[in-house]
C-alpha atoms as a PDB file:
ATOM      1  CA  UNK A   1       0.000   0.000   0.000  1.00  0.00           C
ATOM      2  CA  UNK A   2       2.513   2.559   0.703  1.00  0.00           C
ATOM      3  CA  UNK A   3       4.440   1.680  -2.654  1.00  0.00           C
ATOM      4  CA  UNK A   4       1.069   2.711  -4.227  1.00  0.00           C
ATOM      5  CA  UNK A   5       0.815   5.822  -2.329  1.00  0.00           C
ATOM      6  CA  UNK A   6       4.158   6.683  -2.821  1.00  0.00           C
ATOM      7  CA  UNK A   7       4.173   5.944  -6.369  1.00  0.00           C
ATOM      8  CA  UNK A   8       0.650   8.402  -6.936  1.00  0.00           C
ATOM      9  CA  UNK A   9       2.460  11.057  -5.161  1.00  0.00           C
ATOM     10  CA  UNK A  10       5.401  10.910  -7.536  1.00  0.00           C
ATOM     11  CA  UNK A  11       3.001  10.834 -10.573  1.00  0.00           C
ATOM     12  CA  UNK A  12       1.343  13.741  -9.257  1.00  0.00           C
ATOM     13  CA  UNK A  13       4.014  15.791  -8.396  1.00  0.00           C
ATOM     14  CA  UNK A  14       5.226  14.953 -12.009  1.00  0.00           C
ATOM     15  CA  UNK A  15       2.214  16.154 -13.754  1.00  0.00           C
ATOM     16  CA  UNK A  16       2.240  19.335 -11.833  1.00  0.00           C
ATOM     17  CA  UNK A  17       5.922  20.006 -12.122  1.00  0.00           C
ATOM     18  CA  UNK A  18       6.092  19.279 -15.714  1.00  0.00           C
ATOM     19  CA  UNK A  19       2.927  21.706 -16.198  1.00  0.00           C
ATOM     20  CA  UNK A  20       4.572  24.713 -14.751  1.00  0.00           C
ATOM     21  CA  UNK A  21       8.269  23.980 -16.613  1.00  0.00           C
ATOM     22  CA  UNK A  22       6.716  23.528 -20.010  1.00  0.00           C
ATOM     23  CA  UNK A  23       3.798  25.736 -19.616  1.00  0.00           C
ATOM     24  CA  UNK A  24       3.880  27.189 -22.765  1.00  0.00           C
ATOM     25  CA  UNK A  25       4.860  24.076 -24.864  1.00  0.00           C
ATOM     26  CA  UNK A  26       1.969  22.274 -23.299  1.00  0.00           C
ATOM     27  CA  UNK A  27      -0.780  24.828 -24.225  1.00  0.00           C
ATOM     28  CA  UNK A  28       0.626  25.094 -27.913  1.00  0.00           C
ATOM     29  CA  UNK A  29       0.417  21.276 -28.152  1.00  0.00           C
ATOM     30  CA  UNK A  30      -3.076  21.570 -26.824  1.00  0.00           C
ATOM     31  CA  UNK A  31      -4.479  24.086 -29.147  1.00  0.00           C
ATOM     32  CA  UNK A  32      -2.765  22.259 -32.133  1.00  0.00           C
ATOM     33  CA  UNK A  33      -4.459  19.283 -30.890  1.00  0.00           C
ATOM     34  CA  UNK A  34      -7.826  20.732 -30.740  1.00  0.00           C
ATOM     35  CA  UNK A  35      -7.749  22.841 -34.396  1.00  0.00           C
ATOM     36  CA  UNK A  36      -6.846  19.241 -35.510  1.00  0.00           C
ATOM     37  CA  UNK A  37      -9.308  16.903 -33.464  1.00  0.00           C
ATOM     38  CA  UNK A  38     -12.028  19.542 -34.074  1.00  0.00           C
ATOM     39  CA  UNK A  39     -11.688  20.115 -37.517  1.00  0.00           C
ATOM     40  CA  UNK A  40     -11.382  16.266 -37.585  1.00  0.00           C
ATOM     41  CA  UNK A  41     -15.307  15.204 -35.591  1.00  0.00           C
ATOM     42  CA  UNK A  42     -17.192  18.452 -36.865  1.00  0.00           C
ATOM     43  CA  UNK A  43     -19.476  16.023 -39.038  1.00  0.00           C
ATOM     44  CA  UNK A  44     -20.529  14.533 -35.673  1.00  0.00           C
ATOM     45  CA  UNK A  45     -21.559  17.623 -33.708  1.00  0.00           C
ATOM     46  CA  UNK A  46     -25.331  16.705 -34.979  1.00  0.00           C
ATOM     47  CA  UNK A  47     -25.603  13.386 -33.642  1.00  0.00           C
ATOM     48  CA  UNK A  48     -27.632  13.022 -30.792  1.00  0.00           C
ATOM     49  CA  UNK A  49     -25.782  12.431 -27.374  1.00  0.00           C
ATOM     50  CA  UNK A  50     -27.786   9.092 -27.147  1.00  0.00           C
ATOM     51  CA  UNK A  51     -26.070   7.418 -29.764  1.00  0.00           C
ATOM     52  CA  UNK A  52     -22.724   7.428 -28.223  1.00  0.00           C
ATOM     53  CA  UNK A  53     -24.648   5.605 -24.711  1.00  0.00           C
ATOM     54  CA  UNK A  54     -25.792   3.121 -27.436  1.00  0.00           C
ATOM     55  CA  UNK A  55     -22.236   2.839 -29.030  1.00  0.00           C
ATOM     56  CA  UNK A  56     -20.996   2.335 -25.728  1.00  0.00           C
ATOM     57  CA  UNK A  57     -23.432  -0.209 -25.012  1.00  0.00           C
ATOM     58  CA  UNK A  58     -23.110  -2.406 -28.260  1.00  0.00           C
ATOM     59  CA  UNK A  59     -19.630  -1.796 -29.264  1.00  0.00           C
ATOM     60  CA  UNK A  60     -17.825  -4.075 -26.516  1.00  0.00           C
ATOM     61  CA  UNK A  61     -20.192  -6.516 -26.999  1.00  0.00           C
ATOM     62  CA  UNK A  62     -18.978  -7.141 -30.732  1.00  0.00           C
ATOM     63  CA  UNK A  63     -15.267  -7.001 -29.466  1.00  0.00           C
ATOM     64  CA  UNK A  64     -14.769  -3.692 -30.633  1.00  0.00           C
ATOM     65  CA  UNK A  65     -13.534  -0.755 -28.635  1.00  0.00           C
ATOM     66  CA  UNK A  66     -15.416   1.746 -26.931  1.00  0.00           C
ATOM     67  CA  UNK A  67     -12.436   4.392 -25.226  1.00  0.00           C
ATOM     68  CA  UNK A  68     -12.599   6.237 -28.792  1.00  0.00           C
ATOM     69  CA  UNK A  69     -16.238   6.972 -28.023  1.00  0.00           C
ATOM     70  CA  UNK A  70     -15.816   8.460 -24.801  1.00  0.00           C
ATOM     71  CA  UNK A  71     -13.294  10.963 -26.884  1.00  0.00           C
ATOM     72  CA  UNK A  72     -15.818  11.317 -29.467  1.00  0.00           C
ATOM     73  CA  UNK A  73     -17.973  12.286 -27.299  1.00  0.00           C
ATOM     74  CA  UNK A  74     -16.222  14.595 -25.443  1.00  0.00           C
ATOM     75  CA  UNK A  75     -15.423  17.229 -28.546  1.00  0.00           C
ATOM     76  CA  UNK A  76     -19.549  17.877 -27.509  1.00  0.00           C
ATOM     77  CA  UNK A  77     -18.874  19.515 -24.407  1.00  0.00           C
ATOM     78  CA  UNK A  78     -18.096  22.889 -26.039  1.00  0.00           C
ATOM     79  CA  UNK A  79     -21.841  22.986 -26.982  1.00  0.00           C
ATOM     80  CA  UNK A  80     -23.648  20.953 -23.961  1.00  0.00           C
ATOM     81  CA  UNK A  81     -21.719  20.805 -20.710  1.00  0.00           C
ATOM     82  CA  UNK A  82     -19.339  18.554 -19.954  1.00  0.00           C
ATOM     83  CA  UNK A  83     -21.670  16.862 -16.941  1.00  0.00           C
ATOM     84  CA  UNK A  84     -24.267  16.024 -19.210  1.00  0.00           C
ATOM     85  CA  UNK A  85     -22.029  14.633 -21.857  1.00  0.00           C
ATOM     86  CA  UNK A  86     -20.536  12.562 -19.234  1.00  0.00           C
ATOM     87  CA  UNK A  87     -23.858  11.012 -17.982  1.00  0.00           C
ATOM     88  CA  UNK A  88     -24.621  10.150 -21.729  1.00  0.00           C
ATOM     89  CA  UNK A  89     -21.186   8.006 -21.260  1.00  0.00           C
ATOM     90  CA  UNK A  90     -21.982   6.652 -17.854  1.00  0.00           C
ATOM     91  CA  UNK A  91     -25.452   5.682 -19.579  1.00  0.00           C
ATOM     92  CA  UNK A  92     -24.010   3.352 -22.361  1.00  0.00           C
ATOM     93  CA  UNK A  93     -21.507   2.129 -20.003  1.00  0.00           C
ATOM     94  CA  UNK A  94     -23.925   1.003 -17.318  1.00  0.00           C
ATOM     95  CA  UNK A  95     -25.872  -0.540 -19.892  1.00  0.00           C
ATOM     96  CA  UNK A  96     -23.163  -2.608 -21.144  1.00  0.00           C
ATOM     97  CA  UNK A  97     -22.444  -3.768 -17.957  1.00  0.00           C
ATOM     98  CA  UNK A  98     -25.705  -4.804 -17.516  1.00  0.00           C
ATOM     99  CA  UNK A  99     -25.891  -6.399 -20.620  1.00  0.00           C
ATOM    100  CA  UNK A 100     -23.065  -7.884 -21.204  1.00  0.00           C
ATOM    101  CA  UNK A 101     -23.042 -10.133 -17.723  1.00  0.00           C
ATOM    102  CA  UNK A 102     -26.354 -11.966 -19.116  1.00  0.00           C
ATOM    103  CA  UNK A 103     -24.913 -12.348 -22.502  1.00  0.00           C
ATOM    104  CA  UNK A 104     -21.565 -13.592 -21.030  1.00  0.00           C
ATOM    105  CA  UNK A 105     -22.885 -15.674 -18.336  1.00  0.00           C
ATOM    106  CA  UNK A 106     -24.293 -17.965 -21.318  1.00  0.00           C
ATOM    107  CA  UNK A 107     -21.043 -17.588 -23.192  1.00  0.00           C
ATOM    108  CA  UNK A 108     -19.604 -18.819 -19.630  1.00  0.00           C
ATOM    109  CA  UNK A 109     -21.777 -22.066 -19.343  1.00  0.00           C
ATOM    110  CA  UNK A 110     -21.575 -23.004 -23.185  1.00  0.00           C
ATOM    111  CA  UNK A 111     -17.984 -22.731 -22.698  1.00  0.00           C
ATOM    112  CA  UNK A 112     -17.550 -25.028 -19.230  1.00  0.00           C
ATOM    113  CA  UNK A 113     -19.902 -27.772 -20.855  1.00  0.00           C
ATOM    114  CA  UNK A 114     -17.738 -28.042 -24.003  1.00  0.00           C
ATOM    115  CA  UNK A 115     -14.748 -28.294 -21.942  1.00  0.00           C
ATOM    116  CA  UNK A 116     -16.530 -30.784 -19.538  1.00  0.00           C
ATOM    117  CA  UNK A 117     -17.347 -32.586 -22.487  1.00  0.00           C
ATOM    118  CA  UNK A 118     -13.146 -32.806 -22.948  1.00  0.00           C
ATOM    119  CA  UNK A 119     -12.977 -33.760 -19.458  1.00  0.00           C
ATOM    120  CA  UNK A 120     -11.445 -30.339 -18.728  1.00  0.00           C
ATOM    121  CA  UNK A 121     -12.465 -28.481 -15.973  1.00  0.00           C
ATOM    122  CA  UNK A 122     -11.728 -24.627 -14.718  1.00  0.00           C
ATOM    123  CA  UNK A 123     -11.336 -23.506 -11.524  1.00  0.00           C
ATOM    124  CA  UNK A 124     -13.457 -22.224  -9.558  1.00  0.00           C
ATOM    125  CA  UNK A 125     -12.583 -18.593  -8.459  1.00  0.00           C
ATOM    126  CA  UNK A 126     -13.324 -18.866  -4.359  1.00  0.00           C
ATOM    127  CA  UNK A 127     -16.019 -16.379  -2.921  1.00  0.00           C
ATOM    128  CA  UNK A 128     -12.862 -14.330  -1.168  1.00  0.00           C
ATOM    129  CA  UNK A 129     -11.203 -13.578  -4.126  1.00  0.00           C
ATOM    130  CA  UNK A 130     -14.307 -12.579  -6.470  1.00  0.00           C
ATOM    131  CA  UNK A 131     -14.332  -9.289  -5.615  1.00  0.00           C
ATOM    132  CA  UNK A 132     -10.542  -8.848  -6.085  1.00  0.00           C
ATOM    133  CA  UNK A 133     -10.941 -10.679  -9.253  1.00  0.00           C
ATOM    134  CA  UNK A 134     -13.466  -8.588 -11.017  1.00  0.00           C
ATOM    135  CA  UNK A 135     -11.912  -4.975  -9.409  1.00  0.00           C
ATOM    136  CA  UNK A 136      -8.848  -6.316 -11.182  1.00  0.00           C
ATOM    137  CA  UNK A 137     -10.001  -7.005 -14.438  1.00  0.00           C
ATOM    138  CA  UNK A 138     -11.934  -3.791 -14.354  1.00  0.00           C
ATOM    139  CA  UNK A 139      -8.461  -1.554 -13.325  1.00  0.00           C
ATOM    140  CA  UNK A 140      -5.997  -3.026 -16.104  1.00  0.00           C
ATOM    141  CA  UNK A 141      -5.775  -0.413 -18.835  1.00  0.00           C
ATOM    142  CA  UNK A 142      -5.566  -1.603 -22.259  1.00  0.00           C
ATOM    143  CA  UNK A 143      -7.879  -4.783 -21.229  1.00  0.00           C
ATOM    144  CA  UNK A 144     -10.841  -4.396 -23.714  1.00  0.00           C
ATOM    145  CA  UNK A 145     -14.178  -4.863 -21.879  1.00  0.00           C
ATOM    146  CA  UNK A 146     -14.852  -7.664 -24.431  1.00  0.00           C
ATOM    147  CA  UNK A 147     -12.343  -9.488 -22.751  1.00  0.00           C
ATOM    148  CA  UNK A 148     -13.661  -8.290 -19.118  1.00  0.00           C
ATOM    149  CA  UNK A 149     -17.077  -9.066 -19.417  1.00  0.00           C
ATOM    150  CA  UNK A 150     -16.405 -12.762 -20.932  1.00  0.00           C
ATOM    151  CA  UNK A 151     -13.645 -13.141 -18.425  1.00  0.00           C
ATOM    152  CA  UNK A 152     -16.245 -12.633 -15.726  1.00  0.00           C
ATOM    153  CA  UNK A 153     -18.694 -14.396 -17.155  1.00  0.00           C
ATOM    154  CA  UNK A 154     -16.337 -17.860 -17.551  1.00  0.00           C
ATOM    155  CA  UNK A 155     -15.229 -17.319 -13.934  1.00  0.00           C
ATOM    156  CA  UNK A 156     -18.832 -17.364 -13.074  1.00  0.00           C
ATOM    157  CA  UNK A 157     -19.132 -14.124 -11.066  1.00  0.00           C
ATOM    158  CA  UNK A 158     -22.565 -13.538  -9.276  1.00  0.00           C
ATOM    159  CA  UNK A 159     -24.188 -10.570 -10.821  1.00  0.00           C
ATOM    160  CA  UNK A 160     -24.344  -8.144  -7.649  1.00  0.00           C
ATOM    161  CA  UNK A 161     -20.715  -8.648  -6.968  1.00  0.00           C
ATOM    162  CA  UNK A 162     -20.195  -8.088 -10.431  1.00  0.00           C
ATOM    163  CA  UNK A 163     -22.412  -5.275 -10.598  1.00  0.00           C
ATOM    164  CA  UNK A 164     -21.257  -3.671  -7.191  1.00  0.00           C
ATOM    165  CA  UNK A 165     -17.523  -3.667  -8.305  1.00  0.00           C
ATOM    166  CA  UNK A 166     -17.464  -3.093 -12.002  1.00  0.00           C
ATOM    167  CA  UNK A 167     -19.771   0.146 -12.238  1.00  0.00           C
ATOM    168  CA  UNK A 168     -17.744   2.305 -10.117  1.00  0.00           C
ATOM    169  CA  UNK A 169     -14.679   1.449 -11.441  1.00  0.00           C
ATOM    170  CA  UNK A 170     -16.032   1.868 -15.011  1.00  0.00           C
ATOM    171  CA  UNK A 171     -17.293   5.475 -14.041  1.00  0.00           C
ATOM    172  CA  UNK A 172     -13.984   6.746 -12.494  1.00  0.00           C
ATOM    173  CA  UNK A 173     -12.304   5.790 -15.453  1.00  0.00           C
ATOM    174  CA  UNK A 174     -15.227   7.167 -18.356  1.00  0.00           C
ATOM    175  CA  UNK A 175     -14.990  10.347 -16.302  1.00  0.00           C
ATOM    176  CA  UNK A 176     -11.274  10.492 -16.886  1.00  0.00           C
ATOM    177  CA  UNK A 177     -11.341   9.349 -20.762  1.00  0.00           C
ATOM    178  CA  UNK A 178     -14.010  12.110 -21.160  1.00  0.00           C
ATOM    179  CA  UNK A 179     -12.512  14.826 -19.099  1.00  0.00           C
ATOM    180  CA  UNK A 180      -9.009  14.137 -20.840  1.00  0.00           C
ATOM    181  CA  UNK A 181     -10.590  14.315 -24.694  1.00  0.00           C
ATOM    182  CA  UNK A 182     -11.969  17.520 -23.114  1.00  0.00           C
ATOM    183  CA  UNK A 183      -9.339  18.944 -22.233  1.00  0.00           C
ATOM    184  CA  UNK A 184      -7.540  18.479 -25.940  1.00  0.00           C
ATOM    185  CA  UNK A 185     -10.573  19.367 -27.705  1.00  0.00           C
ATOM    186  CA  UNK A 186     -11.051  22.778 -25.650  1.00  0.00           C
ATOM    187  CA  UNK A 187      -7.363  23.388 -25.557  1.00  0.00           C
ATOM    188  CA  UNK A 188      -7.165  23.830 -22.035  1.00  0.00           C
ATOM    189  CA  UNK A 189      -3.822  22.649 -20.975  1.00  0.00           C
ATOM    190  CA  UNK A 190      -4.003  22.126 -17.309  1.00  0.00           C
ATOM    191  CA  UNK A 191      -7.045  19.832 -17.926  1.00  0.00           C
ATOM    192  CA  UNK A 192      -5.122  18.343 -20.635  1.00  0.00           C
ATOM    193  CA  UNK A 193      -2.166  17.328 -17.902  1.00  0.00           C
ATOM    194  CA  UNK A 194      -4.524  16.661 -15.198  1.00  0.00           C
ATOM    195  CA  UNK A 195      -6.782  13.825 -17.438  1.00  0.00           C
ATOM    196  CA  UNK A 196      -3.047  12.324 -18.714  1.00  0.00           C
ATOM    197  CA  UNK A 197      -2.088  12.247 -15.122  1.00  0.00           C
ATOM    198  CA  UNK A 198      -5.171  10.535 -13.345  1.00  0.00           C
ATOM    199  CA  UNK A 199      -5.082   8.337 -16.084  1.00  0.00           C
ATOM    200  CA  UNK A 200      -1.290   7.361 -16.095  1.00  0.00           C
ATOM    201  CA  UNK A 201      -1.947   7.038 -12.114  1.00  0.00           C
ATOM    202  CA  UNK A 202      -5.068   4.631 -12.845  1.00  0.00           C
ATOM    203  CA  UNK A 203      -2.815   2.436 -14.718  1.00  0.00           C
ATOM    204  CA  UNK A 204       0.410   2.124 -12.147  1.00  0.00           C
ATOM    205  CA  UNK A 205      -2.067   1.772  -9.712  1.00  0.00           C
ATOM    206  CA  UNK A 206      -3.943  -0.944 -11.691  1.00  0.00           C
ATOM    207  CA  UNK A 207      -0.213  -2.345 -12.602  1.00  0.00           C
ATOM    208  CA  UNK A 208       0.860  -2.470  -8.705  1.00  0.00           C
ATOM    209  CA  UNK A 209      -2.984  -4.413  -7.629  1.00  0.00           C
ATOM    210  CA  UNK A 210      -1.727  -6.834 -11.147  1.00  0.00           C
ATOM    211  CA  UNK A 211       1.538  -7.911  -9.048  1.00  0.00           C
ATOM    212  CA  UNK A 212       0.095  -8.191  -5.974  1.00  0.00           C
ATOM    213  CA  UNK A 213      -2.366 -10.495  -6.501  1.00  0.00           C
ATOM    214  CA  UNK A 214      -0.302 -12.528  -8.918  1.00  0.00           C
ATOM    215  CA  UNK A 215       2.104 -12.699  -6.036  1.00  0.00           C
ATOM    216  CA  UNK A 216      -0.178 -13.506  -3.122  1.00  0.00           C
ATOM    217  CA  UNK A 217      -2.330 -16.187  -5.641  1.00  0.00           C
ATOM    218  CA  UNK A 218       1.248 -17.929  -6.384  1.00  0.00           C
ATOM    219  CA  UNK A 219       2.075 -18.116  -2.737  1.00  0.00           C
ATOM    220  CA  UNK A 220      -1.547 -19.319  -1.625  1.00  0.00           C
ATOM    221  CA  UNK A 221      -2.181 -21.590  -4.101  1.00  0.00           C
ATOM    222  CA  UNK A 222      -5.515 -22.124  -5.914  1.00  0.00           C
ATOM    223  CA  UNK A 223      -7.894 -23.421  -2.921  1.00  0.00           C
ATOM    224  CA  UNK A 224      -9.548 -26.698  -4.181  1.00  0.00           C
ATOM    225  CA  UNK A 225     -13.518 -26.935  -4.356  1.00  0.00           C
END
């Protein structure tokens, strides 16, 4: 725990410090950024708000990503504000949630009985550890949420643990993707540092939970049924 504290102060001080040095080089990077990024979406600043929820909602479902979404929809909060924008985000993303645990808990069961047909059998992930289990899968950055929701569906997790773990978790880190693609889209640069920096943090912080419980599930053993 202190490694992760210490580490999130270092990060932070970082940020800030780097902020202040390159002031100036930061805020010209930003409003290149934005010209560019704006000039790039303005075809999109029509589309209802509600079709990036359902983008969110269906795209990780099909395996395909859904972070470019959040930045999509984030070039909107020059016109709406950047709250509502954000609950269009949490929307889709609570949906999928939703959504996705059904779907994967069949995915889950078709896969076990064609493996039981092989006479191959997965562990069971112990009630202690479930909650661990699906915070961790939730916190890795670059893990698609294809891959988490199937993941958590083959391990079998019951849906309010599920539920009760992976919405906050999804919302801290929305509210980062969006307030980070705001920040380069309105060419504000301390936003700009401030979204890279909580999100840089989210991922040692994510990286340090990784080796931990790879460490502790090594030296425990997998507990037998």
């Amino acid at each position: 725990m202190r490694r992760v504290i210490w580490g999130i102060l270092f990060l932070s001080a970082t940020g800030f410090c780097a902020f202040f040095i390159w002031q100036e080089e930061i805020s010209h990077l930003a409003s290149w950024l934005s010209a560019t990024f704006r000039e790039s979406v303005k075809c999109l600043d029509g589309v209802p708000l509600v079709f990036y929820s359902l983008a969110i909602l269906i795209l990780p479902i099909l395996f395909l990503p859904a972070t470019p979404v959040y930045f999509l929809a984030s070039a909107r909060a020059e016109t709406e504000s950047f709250i509502v924008v954000l609950l269009f985000c949490w929307l889709g993303i609570v949906l999928n949630i939703i959504v996705a645990y059904y779907i994967s808990r069949h995915f889950g069961k078709y896969i076990r009985k064609c493996l039981s047909k092989r006479n191959i059998s997965i562990p069971e992930v112990p009630e202690y550890e479930q909650y661990e289990l699906t915070f961790l899968l939730r916190m890795i950055p670059g893990n698609p949420m294809a891959v988490q929701n199937y993941l958590l569906g083959l391990a079998d997790i019951p849906f309010f643990k599920y539920v009760i773990v992976s919405i906050p978790v999804q919302l801290v880190q929305v509210a980062a993707y969006v307030y980070f693609g705001e920040g380069i889209f309105s060419a504000k640069a301390s936003q700009f540092i401030l979204g890279m920096s909580f999100l840089v943090i989210l991922a040692v912080v994510a990286r340090m939970l990784e080796k931990a419980y790879k460490k502790r599930t090594i030296k425990n053993g997998i507990p037998k049924k």
